[in-house]
N, C-alpha and C. Protein backbone atom coordinates (compact mmCIF):
# COMPACT_ATOMS: atom_id res chain seq x y z
N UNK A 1 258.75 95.98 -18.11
CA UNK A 1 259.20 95.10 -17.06
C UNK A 1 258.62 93.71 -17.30
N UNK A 2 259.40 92.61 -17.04
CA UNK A 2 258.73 91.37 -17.23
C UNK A 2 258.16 90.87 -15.99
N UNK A 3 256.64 89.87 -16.41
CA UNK A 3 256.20 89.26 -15.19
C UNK A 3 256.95 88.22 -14.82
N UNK A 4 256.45 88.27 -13.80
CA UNK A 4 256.85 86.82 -12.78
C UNK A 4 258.50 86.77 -12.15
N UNK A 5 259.35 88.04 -12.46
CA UNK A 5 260.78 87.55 -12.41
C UNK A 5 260.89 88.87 -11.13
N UNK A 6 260.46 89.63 -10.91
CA UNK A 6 260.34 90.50 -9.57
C UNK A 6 259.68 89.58 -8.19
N UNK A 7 260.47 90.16 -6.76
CA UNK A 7 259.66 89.30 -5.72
C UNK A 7 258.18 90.29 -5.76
N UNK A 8 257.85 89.78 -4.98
CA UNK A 8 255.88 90.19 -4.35
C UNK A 8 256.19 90.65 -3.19
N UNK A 9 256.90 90.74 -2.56
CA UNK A 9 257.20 90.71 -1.09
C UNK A 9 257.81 91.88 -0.39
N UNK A 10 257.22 92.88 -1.12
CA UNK A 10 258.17 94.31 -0.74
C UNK A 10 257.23 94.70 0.21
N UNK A 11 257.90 95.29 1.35
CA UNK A 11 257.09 95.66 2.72
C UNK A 11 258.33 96.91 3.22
N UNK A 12 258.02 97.98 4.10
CA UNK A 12 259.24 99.02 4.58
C UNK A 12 260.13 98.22 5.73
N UNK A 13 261.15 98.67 5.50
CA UNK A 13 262.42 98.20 6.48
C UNK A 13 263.11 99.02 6.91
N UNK A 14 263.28 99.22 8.21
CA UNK A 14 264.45 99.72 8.78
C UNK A 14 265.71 99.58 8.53
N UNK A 15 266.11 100.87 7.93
CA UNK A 15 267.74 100.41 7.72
C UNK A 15 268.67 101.70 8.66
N UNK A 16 269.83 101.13 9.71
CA UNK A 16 270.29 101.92 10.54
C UNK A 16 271.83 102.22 10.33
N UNK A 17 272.25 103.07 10.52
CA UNK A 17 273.24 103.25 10.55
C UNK A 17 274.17 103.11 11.21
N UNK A 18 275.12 101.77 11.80
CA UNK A 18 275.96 101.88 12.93
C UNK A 18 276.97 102.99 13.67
N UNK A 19 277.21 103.77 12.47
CA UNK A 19 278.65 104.89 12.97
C UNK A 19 277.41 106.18 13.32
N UNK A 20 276.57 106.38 13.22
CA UNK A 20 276.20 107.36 13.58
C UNK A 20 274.95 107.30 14.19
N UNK A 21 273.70 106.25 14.13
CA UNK A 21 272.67 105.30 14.54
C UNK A 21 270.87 106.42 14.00
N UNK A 22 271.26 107.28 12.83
CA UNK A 22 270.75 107.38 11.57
C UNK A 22 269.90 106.49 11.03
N UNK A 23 268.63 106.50 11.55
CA UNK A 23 267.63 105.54 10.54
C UNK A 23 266.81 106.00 9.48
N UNK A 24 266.61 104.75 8.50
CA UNK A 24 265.37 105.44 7.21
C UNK A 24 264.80 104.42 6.84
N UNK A 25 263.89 104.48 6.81
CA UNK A 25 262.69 103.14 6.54
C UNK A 25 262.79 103.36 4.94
N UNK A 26 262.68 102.30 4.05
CA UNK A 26 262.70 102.11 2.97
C UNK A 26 261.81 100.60 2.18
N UNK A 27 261.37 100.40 1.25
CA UNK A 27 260.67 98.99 0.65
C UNK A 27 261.80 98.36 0.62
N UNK A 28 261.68 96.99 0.75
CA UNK A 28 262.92 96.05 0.69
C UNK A 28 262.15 94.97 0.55
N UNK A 29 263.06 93.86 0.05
CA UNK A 29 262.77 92.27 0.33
C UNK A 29 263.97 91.81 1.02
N UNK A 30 264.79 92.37 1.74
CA UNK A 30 265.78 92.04 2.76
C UNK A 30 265.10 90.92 3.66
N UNK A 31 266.09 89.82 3.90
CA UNK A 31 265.50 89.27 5.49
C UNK A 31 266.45 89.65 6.06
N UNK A 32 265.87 89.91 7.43
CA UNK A 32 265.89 90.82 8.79
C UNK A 32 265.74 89.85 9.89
N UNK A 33 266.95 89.34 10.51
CA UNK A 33 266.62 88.68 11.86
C UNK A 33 266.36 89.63 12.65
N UNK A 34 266.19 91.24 12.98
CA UNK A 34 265.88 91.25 14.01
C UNK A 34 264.77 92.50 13.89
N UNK A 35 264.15 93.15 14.80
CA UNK A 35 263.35 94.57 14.91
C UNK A 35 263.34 95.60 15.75
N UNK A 36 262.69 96.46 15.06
CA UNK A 36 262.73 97.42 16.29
C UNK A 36 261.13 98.11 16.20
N UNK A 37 261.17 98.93 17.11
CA UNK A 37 259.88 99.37 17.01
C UNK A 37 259.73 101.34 16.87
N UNK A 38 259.07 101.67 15.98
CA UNK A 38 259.35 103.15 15.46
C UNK A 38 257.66 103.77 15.42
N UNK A 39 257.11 104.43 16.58
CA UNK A 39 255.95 105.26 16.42
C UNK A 39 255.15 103.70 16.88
N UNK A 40 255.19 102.88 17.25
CA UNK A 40 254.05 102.07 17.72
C UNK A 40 254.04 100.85 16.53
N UNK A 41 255.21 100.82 16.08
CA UNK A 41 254.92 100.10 14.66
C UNK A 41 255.95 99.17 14.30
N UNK A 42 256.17 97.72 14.13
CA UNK A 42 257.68 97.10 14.55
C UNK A 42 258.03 96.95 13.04
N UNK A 43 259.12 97.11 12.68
CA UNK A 43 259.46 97.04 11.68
C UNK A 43 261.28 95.90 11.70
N UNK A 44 261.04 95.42 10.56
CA UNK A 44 262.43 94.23 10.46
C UNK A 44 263.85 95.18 10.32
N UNK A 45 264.38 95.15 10.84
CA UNK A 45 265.81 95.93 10.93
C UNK A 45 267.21 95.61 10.60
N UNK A 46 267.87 96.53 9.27
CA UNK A 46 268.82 96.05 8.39
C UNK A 46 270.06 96.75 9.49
N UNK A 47 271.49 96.17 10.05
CA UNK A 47 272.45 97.12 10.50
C UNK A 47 273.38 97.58 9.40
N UNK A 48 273.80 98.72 9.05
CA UNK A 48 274.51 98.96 7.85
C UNK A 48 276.10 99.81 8.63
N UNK A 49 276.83 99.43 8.07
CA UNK A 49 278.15 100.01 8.48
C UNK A 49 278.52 101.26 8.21
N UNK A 50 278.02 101.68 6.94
CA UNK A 50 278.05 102.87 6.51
C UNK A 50 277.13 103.32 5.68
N UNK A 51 276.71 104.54 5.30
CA UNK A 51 275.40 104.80 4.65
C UNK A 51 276.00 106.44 3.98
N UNK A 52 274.98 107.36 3.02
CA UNK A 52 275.44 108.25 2.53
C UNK A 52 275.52 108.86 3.75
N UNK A 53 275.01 109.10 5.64
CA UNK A 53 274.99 110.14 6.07
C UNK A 53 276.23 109.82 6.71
N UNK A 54 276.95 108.68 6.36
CA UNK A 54 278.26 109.09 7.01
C UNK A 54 279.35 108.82 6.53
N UNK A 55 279.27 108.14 5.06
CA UNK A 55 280.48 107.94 4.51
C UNK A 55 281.07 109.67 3.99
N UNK A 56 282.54 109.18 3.70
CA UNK A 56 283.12 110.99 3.84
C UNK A 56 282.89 111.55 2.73
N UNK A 57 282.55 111.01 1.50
CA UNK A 57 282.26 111.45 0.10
C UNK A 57 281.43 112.19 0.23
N UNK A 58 280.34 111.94 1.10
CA UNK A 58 278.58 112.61 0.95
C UNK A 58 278.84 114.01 2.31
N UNK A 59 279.47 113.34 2.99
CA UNK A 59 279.54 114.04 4.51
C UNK A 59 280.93 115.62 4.38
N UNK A 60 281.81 114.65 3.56
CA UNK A 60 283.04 115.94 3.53
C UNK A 60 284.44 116.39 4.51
N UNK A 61 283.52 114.97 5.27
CA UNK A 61 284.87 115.00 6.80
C UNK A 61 285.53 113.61 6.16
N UNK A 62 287.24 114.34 6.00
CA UNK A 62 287.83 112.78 6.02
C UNK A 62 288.18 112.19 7.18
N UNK A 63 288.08 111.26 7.16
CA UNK A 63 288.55 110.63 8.11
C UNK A 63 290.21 109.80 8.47
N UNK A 64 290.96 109.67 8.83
CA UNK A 64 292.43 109.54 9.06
C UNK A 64 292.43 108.27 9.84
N UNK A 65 292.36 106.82 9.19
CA UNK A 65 292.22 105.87 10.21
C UNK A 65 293.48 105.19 10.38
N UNK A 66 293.83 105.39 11.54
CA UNK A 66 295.75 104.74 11.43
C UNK A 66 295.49 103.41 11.99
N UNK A 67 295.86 102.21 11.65
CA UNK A 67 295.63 101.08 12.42
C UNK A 67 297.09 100.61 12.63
N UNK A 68 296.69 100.68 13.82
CA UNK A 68 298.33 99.86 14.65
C UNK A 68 299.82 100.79 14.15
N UNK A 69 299.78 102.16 14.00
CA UNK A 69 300.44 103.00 13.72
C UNK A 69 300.64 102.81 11.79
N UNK A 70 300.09 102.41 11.35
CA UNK A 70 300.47 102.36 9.90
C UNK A 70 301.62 103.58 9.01
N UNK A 71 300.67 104.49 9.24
CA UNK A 71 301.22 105.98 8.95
C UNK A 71 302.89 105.67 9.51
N UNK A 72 302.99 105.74 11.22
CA UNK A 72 304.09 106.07 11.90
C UNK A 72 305.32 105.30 11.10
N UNK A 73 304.89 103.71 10.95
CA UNK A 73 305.67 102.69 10.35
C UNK A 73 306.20 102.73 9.46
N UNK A 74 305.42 103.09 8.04
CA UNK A 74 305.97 104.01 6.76
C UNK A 74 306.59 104.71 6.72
N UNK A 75 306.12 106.32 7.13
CA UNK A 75 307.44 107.34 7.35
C UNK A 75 308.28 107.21 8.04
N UNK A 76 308.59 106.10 9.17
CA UNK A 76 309.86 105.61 9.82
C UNK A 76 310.79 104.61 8.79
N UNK A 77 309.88 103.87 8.52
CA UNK A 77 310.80 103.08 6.97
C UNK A 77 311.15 103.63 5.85
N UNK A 78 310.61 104.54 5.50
CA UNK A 78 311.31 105.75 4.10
C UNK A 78 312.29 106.82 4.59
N UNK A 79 312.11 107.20 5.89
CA UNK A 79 312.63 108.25 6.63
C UNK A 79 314.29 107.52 6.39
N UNK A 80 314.24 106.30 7.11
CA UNK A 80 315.82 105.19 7.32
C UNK A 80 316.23 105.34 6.23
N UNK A 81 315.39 104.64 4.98
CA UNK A 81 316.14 104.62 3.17
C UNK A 81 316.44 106.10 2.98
N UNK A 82 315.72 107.20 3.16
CA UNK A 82 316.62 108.23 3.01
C UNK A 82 317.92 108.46 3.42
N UNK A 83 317.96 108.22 4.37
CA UNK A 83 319.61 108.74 5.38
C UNK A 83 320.20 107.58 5.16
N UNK A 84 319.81 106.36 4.68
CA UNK A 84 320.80 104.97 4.33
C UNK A 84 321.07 105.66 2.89
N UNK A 85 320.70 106.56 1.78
CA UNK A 85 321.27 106.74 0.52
C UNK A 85 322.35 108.17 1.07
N UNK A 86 322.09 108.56 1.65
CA UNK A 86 323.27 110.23 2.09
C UNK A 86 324.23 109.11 2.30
C-alpha cells in the first residue's frame, strides 16, 4: 500500500437503511450531516436507499413496482396491435 494517498480519518458510522430502517455501524470517511445515538454513543449517520438486507437479489422477494399503471398501459397497447393485425 502506498503512504500518504489513504485518508487518516476513519472513525465507525452509522449506515441505515430507509426501506426497512436496518442499521450497521461500519469505518468510513463519509461526511454525515446528521446523528443518531446507539447504546449511549452518537455516531454520524449515512441514509441509504437500499442495502444487501433489502435489495431482492440478497433478500429473494421480487418486488413488482408498477408506476402510474406501466404494466396496465403496455399490455393494453400490444393487446390493440394484436386485434388491429386479425
Amino acid at each position: 500500500m502506498k503512504k500518504g494517498i489513504h485518508p487518516e480519518n476513519y472513525r465507525p458510522v452509522v449506515f441505515k437503511d430507509m426501506s426497512n430502517d436496518e442499521i450497521f455501524i461500519s469505518q468510513s470517511t463519509i461526511n454525515a450531516k446528521e446523528t443518531i445515538e446507539i447504546d449511549g454513543v452518537t455516531y454520524p449517520l449515512v441514509k441509504l436507499e437500499i442495502t444487501s438486507s433489502s435489495h431482492p437479489f440478497y433478500t429473494g422477494k421480487q418486488k413488482l413496482v408498477d408506476t402510474a399503471g406501466r404494466v396496465d398501459k403496455f399490455m393494453n397497447r400490444y393487446a390493440k396491435r394484436a386485434q388491429n393485425k386479425k
